[in-house]
Protein backbone atom coordinates (compact mmCIF):
# COMPACT_ATOMS: atom_id res chain seq x y z
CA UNK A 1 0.00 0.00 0.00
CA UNK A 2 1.84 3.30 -1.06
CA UNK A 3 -1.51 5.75 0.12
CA UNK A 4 -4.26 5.51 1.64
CA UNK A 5 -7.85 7.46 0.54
CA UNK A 6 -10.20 8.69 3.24
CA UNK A 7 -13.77 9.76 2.35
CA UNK A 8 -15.00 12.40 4.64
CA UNK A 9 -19.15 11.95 3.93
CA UNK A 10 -22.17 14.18 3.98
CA UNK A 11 -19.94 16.73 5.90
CA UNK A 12 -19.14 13.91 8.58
CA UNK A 13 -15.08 13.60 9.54
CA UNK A 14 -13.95 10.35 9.93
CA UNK A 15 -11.04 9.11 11.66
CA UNK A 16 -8.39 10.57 9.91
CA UNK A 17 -5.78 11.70 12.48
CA UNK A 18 -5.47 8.08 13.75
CA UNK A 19 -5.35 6.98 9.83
CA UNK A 20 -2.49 9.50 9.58
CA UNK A 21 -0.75 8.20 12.55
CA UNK A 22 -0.66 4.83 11.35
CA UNK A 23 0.45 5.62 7.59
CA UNK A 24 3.36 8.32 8.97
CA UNK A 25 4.97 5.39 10.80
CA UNK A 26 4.51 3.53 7.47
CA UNK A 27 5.96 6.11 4.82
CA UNK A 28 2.18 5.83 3.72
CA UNK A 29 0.72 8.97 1.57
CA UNK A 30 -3.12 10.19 2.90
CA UNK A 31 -5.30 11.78 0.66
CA UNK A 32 -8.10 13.14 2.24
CA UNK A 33 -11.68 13.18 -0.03
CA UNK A 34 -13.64 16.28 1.46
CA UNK A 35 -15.39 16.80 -1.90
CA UNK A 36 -18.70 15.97 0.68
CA UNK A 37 -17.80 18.54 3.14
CA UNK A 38 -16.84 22.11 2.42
CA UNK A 39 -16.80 24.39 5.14
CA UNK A 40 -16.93 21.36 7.74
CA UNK A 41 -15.12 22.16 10.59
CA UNK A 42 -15.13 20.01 13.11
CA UNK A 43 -13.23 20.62 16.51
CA UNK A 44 -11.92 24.09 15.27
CA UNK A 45 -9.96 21.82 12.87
CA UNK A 46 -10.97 22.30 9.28
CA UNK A 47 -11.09 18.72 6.86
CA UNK A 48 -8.28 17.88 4.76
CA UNK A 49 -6.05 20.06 6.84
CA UNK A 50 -4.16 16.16 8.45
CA UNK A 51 -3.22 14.27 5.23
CA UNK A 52 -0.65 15.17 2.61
CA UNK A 53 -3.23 16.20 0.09
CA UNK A 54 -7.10 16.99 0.43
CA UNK A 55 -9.82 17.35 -2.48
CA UNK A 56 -13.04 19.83 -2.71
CA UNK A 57 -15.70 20.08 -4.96
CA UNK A 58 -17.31 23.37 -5.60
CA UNK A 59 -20.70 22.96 -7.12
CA UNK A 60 -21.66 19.90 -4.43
CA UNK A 61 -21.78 22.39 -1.54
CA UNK A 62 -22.56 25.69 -3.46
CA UNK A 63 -24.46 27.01 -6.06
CA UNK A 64 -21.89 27.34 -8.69
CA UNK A 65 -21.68 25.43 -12.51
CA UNK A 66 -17.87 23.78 -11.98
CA UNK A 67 -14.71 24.30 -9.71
CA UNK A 68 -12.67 22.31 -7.09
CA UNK A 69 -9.99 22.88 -5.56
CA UNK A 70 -6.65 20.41 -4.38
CA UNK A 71 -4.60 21.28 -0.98
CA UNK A 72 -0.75 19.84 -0.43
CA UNK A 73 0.59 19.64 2.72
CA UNK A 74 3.45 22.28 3.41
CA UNK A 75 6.51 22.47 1.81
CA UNK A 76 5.70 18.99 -0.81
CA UNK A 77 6.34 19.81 -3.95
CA UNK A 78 4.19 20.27 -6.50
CA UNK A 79 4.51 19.56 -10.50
CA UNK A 80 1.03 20.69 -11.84
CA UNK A 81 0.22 23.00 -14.39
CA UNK A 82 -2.80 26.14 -14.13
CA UNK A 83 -4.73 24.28 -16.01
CA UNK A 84 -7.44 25.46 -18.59
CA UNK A 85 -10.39 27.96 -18.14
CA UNK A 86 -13.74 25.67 -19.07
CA UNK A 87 -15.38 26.66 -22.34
CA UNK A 88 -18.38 29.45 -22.13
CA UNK A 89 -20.94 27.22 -23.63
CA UNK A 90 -20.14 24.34 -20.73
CA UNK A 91 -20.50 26.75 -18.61
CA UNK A 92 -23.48 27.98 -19.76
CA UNK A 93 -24.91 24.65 -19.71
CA UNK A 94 -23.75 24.15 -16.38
CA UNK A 95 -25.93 26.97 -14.86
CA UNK A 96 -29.15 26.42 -16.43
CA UNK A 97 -30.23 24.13 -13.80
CA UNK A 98 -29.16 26.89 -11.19
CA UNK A 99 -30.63 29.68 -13.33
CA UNK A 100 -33.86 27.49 -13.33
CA UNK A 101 -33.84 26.60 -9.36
CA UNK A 102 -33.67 30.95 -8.65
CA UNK A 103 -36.63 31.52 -11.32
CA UNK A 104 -38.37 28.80 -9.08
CA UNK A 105 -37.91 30.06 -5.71
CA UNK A 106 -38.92 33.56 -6.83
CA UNK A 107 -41.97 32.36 -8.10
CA UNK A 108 -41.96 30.85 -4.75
CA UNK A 109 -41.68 34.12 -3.25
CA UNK A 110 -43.91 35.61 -5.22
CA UNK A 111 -46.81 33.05 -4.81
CA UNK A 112 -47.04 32.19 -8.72
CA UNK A 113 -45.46 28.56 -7.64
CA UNK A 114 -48.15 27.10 -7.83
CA UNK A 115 -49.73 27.83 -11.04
CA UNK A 116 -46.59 26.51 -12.56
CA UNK A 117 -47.20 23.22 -14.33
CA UNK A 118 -45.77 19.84 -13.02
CA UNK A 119 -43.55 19.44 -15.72
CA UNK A 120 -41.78 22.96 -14.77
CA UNK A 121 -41.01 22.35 -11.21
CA UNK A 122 -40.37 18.41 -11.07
CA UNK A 123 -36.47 17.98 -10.23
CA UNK A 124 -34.10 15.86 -11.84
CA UNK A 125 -33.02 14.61 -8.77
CA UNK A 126 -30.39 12.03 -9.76
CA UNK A 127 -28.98 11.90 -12.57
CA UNK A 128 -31.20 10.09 -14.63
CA UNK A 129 -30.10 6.28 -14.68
CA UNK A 130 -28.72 3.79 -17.72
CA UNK A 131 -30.70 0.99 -18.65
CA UNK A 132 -27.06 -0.73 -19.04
CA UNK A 133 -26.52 -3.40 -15.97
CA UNK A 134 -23.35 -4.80 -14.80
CA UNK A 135 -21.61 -8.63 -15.61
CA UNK A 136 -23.07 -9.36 -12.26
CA UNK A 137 -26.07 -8.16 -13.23
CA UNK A 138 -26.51 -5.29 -11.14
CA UNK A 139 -27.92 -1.43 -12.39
CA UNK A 140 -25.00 0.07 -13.86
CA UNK A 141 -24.12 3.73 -12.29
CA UNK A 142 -24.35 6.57 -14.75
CA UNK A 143 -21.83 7.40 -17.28
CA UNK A 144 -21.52 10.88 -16.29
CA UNK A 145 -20.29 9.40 -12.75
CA UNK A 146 -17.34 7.73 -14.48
CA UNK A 147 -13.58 9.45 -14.33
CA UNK A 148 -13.87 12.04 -17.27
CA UNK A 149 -10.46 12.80 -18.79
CA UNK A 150 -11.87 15.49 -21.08
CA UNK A 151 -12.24 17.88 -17.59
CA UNK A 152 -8.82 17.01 -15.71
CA UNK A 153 -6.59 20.04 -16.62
CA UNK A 154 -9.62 22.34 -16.07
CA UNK A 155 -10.26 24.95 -13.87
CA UNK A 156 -12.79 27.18 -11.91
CA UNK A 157 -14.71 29.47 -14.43
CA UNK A 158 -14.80 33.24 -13.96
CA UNK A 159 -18.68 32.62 -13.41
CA UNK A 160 -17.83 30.15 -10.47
CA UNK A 161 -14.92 32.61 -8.92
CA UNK A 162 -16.86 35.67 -8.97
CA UNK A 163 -19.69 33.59 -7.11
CA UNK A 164 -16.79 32.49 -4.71
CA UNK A 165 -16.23 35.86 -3.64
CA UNK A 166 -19.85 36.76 -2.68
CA UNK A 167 -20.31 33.56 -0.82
CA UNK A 168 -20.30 34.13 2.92
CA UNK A 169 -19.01 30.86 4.89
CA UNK A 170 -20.51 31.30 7.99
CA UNK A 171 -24.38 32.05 6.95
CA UNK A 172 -23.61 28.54 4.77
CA UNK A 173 -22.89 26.81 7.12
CA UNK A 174 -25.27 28.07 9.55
CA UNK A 175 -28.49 27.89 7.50
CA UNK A 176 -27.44 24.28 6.35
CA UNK A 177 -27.08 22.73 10.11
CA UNK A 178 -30.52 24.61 10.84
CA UNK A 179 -32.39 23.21 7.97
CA UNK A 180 -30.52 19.80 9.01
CA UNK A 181 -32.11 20.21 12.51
CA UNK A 182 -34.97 21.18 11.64
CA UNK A 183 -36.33 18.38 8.99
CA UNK A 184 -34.29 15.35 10.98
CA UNK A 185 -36.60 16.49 13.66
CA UNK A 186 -39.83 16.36 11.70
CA UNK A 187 -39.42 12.92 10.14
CA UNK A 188 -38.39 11.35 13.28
CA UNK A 189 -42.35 9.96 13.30
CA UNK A 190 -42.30 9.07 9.96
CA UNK A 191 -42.11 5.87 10.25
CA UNK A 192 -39.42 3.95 7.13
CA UNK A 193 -37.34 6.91 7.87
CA UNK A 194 -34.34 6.28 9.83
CA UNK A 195 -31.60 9.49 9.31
CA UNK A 196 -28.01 8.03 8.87
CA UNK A 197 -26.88 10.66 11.32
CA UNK A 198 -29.76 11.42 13.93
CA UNK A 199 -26.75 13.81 15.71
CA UNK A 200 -25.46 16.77 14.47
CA UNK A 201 -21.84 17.23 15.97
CA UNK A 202 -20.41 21.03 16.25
CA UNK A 203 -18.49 21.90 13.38
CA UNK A 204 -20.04 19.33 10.64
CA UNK A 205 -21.55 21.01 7.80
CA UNK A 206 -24.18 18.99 6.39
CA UNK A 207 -23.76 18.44 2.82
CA UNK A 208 -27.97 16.91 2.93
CA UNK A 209 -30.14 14.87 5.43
CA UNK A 210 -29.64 11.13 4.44
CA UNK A 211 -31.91 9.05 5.17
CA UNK A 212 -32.27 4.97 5.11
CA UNK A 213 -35.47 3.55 4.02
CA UNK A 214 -37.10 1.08 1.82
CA UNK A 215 -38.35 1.53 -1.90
CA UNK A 216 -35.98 3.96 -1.94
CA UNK A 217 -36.59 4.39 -5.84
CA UNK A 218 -40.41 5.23 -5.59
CA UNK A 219 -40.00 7.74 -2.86
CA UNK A 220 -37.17 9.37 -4.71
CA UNK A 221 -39.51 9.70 -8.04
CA UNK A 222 -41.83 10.57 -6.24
CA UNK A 223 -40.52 13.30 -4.33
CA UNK A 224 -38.79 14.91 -8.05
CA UNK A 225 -42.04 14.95 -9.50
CA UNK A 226 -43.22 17.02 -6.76
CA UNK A 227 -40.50 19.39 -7.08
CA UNK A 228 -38.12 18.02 -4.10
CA UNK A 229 -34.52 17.34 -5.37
CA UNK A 230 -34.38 14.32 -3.24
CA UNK A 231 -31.21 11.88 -4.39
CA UNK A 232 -30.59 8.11 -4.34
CA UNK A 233 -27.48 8.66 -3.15
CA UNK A 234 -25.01 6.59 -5.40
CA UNK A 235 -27.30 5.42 -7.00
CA UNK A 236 -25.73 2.10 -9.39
CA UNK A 237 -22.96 0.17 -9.47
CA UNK A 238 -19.14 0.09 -11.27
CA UNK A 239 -18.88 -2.20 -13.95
CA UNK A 240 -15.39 -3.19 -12.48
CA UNK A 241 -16.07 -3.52 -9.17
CA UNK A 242 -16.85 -6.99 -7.19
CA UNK A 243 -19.54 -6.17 -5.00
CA UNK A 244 -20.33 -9.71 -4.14
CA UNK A 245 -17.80 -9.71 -0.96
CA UNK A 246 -19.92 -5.83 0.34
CA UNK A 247 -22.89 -6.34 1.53
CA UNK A 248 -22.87 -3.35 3.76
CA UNK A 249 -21.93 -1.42 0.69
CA UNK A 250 -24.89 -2.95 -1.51
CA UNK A 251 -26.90 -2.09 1.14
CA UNK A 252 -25.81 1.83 1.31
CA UNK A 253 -26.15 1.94 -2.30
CA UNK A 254 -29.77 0.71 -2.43
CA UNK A 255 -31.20 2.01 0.31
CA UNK A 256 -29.84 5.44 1.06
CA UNK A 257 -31.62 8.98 -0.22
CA UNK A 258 -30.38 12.18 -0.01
CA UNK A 259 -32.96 14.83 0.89
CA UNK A 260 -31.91 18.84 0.56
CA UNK A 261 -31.14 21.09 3.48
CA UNK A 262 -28.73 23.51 1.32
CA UNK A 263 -28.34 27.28 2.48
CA UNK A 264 -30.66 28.33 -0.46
CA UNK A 265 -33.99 26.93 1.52
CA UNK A 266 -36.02 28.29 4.73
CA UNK A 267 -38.12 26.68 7.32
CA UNK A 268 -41.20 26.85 4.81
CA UNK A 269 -38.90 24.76 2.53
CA UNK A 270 -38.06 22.34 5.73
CA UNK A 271 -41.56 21.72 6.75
CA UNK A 272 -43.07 21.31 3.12
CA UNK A 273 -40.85 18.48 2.26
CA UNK A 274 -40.91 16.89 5.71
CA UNK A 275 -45.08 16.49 4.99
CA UNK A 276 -44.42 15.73 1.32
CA UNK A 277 -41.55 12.19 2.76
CA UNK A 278 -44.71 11.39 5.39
CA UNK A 279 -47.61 11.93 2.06
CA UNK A 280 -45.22 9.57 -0.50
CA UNK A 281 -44.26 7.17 2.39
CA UNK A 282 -48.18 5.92 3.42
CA UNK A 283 -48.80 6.17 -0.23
CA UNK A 284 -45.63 4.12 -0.87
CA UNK A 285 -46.95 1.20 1.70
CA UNK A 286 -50.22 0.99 0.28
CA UNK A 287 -48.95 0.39 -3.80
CA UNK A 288 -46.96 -2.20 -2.13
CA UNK A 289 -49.11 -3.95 -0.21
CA UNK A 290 -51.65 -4.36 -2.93
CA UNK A 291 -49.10 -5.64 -5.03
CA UNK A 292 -48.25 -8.27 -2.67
CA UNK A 293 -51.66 -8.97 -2.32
């Protein structure tokens, strides 16, 4: 083993110091994956500050088309170019769904939300899934979450660094751990619900509420078609992985979904899709008890 590649999730920290411990002893490198949790902070100690190199993604945390960034630990060298500015046009693309969500919530404001068709305000959610399946015969993960080589030597657009500048850490991170609070607290009676982190620990910035449940699929579509930009959180499976010897993993993958607490909603927000999960869920039951029946 020459490193060693630690997943910080949903904003949670994991062990890392005592990974570090153990790998310095070793000569083992530690990368540190906080592309989950920007701005988490747990302890007074921000994430990806112990290995020798941390990664951050922009747009999971903030509302911006592209960017990431890549931390070395001090005084490692470092052989990487600037890279490229992205194209306009991907750009572009990338912020139609954002320029979309802002038209929404101002029709929110407004009170013209709801005269909007279904068609206008169902989410994507997901990424919409492949019909392709696996040699093991498993649902094949999305292309688009497949290494792309055609974005490596990329960086941040202007769009996504001016955006940077007028984002304001602390009312991020504070709005997100409210909104976290405040919809783990109204689902905790509804029933297949069970959040993967009913605590909230002081300096974790919640990257969404997950939650484990059953027919994790139907609730998801479910939720999208009423607007709600729930997730089934990684969602699929790599064609050249052997899951057979992860059960715990297969059981993450198929069970877990993502619902949104991000900075950009209220408590309106928080209480409308804590009644929409306990609406789908009874509905949910009953399609599947008939079909049992």
């Amino acid at each position: 083993t020459r490193c060693v590649y630690v997943t910080h999730f949903f904003g949670w920290p994991q062990p890392v110091e005592t990974v570090v411990e153990f790998c310095r002893s070793r000569g083992i490198r530690v990368i540190e994956d906080c592309a989950l949790s920007l701005f988490s902070d747990p302890q007074g100690h921000p994430l990806g500050r112990f290995g020798d190199a941390a990664i951050y993604s922009l747009p999971k945390s903030l509302a911006v088309p592209d960017g990431g960034a890549l931390t070395v630990l001090a005084g490692e060298a470092w052989e990487g170019d600037s890279g490229q500015t992205p194209r306009l046009r991907s750009t572009a693309n990338a912020m139609l769904p954002l320029v979309k969500r802002s038209v929404l919530r101002l029709c929110d404001r407004i009170g013209a939300y709801r005269f909007l068709p279904e068609r206008a305000v169902r989410s994507r959610g997901a990424r919409s899934q492949e019909a392709a399946v696996t040699s093991a015969g498993l649902p094949e993960m999305p292309a688009s979450y497949y290494y792309d080589r055609a974005i490596e030597n990329l960086t941040a657009s202007r769009i996504t660094r001016c955006l940077l500048r007028r984002t304001r850490r602390e009312t991020v991170v504070r709005r997100r751990r409210a909104n976290y609070a405040m919809l783990c607290s109204a689902l905790q009676e509804a029933g297949d619900v069970r959040p993967l982190y009913p605590e909230l620990p002081a300096g974790v910035c919640p990257l969404c509420l997950p939650v484990a449940m059953s027919d994790r699929e139907a609730v998801c579509r479910r939720l999208n078609e009423m607007g709600i930009g729930a997730i089934s959180w990684w969602g699929g499976y790599h064609r050249a992985f052997d899951w057979a010897d992860h059960p715990e993993a297969r059981w993450l993958k198929d069970s877990i979904l993502a619902l949104p607490i991000h900075q950009q909603l209220g408590e309106r927000q928080m209480r409308h899709i804590a009644a929409a999960v306990r609406r789908v869920l009874p509905a949910q039951r009953r399609v599947n008890t008939g079909a049992l029946a």
